[in-house]
Protein backbone atom coordinates (compact mmCIF):
# COMPACT_ATOMS: atom_id res chain seq x y z
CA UNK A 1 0.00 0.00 0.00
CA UNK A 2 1.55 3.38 -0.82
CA UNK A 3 0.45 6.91 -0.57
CA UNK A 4 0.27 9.22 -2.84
CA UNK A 5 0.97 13.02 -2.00
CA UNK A 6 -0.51 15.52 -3.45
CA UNK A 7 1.07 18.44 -3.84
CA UNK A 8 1.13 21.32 -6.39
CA UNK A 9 4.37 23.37 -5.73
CA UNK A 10 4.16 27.70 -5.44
CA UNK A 11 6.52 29.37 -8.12
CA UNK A 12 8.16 31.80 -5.80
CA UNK A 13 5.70 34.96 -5.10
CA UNK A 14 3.21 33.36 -7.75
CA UNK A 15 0.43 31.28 -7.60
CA UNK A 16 1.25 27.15 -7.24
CA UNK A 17 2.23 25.49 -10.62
CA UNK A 18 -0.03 24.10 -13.05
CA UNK A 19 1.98 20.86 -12.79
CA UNK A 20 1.41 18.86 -9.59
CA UNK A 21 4.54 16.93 -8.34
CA UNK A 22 4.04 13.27 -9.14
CA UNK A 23 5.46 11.59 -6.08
CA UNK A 24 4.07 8.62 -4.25
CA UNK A 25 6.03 7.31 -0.48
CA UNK A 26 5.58 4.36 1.33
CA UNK A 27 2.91 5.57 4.22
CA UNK A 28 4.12 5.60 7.70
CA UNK A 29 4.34 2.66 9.63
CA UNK A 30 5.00 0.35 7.22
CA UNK A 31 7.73 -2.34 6.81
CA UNK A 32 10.81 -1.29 5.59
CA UNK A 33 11.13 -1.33 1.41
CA UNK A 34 14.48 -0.97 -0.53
CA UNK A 35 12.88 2.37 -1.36
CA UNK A 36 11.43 5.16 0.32
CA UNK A 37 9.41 6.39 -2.62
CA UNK A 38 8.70 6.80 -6.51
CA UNK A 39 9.39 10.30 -8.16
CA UNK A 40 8.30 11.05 -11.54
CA UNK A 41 9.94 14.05 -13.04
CA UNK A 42 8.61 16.27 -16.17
CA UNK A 43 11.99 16.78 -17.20
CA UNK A 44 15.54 15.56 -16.45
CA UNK A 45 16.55 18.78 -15.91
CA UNK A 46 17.52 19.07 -12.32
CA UNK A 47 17.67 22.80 -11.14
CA UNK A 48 13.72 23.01 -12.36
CA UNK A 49 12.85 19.65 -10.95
CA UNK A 50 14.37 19.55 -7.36
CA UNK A 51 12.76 22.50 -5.39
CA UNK A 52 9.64 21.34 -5.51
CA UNK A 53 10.15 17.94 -4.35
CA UNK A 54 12.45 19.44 -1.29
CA UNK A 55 9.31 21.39 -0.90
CA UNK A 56 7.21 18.74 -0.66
CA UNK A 57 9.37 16.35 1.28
CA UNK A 58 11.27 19.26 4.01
CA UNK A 59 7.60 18.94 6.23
CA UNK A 60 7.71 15.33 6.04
CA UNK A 61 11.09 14.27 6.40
CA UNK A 62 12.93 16.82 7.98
CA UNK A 63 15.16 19.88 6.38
CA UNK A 64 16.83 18.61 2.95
CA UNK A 65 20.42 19.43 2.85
CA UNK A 66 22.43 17.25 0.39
CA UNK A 67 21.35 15.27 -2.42
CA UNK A 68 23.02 12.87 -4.43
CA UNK A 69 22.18 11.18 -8.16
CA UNK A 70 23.65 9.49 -10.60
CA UNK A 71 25.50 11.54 -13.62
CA UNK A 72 24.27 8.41 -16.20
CA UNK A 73 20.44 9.69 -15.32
CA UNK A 74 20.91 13.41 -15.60
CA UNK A 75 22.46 15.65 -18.44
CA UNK A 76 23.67 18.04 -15.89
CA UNK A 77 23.98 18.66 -12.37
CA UNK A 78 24.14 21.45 -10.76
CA UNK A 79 26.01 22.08 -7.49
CA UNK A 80 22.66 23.35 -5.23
CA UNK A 81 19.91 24.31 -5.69
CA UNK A 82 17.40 27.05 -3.87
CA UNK A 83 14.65 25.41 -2.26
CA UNK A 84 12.30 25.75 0.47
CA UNK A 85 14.05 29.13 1.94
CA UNK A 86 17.60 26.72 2.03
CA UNK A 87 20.17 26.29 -0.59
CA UNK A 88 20.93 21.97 -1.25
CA UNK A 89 23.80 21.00 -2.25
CA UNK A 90 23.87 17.99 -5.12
CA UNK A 91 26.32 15.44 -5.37
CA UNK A 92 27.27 12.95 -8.06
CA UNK A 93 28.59 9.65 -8.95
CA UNK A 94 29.51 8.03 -12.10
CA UNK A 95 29.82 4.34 -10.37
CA UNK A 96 28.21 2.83 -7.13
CA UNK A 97 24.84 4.44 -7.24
CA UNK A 98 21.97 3.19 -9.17
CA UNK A 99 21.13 5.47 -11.84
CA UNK A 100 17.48 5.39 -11.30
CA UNK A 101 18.17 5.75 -7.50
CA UNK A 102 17.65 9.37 -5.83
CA UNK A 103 19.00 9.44 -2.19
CA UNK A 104 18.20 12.43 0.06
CA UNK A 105 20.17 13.48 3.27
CA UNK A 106 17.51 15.25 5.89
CA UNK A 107 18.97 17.40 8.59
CA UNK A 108 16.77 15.44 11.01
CA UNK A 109 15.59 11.55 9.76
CA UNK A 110 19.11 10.43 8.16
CA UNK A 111 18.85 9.03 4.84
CA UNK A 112 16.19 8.50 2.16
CA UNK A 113 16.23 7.04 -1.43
CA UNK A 114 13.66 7.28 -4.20
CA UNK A 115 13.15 5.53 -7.22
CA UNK A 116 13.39 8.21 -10.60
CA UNK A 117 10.90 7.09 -13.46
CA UNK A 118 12.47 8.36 -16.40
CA UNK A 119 10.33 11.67 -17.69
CA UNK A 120 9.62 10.10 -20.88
CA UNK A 121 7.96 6.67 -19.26
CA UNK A 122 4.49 6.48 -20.58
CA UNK A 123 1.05 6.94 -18.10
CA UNK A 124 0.67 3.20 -17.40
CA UNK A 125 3.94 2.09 -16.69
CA UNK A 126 4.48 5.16 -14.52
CA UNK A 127 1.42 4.32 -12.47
CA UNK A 128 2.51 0.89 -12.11
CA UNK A 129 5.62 1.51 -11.32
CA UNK A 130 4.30 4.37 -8.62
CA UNK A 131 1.73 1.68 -7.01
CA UNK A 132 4.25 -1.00 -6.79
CA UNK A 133 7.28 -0.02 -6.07
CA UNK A 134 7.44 0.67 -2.40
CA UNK A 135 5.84 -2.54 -1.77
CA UNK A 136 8.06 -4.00 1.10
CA UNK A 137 7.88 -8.00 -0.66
CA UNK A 138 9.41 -6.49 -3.58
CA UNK A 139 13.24 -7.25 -3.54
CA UNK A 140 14.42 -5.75 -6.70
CA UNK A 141 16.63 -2.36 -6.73
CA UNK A 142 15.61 1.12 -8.99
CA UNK A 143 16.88 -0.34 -12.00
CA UNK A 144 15.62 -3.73 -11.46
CA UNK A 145 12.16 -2.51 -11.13
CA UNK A 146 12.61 -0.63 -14.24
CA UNK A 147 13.84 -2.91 -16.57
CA UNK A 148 10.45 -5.07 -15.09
CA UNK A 149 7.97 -2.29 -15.74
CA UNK A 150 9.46 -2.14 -19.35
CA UNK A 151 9.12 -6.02 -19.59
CA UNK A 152 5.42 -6.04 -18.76
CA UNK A 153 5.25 -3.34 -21.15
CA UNK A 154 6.67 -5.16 -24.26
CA UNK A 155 5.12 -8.35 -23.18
CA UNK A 156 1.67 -6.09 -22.75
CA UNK A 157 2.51 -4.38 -26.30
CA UNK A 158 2.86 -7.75 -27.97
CA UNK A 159 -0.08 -9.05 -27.10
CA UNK A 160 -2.38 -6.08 -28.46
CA UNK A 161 -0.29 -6.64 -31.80
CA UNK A 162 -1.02 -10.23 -31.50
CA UNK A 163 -4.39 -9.45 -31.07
CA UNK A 164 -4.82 -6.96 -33.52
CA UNK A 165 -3.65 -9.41 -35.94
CA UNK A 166 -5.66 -12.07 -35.25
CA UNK A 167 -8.30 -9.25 -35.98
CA UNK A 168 -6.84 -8.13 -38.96
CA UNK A 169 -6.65 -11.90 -40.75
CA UNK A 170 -10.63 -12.31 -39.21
CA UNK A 171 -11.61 -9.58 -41.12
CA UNK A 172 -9.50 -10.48 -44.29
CA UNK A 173 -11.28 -13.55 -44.16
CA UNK A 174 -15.08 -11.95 -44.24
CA UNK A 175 -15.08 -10.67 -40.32
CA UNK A 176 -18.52 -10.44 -39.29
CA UNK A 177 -19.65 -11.05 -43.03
CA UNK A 178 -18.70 -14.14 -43.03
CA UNK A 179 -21.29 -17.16 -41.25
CA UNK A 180 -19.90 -18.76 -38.03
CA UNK A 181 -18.57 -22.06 -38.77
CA UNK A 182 -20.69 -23.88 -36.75
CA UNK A 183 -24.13 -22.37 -39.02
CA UNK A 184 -21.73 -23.36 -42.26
CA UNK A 185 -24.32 -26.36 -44.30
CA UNK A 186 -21.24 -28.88 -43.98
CA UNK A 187 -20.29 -30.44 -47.74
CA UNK A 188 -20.17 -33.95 -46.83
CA UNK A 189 -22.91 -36.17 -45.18
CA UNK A 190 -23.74 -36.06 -41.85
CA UNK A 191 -23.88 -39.05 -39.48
CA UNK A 192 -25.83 -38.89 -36.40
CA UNK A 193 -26.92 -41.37 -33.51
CA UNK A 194 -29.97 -41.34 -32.74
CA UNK A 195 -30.74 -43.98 -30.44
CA UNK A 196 -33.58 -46.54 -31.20
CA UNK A 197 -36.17 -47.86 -28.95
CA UNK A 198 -35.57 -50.86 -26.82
CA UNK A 199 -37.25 -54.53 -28.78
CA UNK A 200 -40.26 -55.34 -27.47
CA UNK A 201 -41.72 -51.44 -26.68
């Protein structure tokens, strides 16, 4: 069971953003998960992205002060970034970190890691990904769970082509024109049982 939080970020003096954050956490209380929680950017561009997810997470988890990604994910990285009244520093690695892996250092809780959907992941693997991910039974890391979603995706893919297909050759072949097989007047004879009354009735 995760929770989703809603939360549309303000634009400095402006009124909140069009664009809610898409971020669902693992609710309180429950069992420990390789991951904290699922973040869905717009855009892999970090210095837009990260203040309002520090503004989002700062009530919940404690003052954001360092956070660290991987360079493979994101284009470029900036060293802080202004958010939530603080500045946050951002760190990098090219090696050890998973590149779909987020971690965040609070000021108060310690450590926290999200999972990054890549911007350009469609609606429904998003959502799936967003639903499932934080479930504590699941045992895969960021990337793992990635390359999964995008498995179920294919596999899902290739079975609406299969079906449209099927579809396509049904309707080559007269569709809904065409009589059902079973009404078809059958061009050889046709032998039945019928059963025959007992001698002597």
């Amino acid at each position: 069971m995760t929770a989703t939080i809603p939360f549309t970020p303000a634009v400095g003096d402006r009124a909140p953003s069009s664009s809610p954050l898409r971020l669902t956490l693992a609710p309180a209380g429950a069992p420990p998960a390789l991951i904290d929680g699922v973040w869905w950017p717009r855009s892999r561009n970090l210095t837009e992205q990260l203040p309002a997810l520090v503004e989002c997470l700062d009530p919940l988890w404690g003052r954001i002060t360092r956070i660290a990604v991987s360079r493979t994910f994101w284009p470029v990285i900036p060293g802080e970034v202004p958010a939530h009244g603080h500045m946050v520093r951002v760190g990098w690695s090219n090696s050890g970190q998973d590149p779909h892996k987020l971690l965040l250092l609070s000021y108060t809780f310690g450590c926290w890691s999200l999972l990054v959907v890549p911007p350009e992941t469609g609606p429904a693997t998003a959502a799936r990904l967003m639903a499932t991910a934080t479930d504590p039974s699941r045992s895969l890391p960021p990337s793992g769970l990635i390359r999964e979603a995008e498995r179920l995706r294919a596999a899902a893919e290739a079975a609406a082509d299969s079906d449209s297909l099927r579809e396509a050759v049904w309707d080559s072949e007269g569709g809904h024109d065409a009589p059902h097989p079973a009404s078809r007047t059958p061009d050889g004879p046709v032998t039945r049982h019928v059963p025959t009354a007992a001698a002597g009735v």
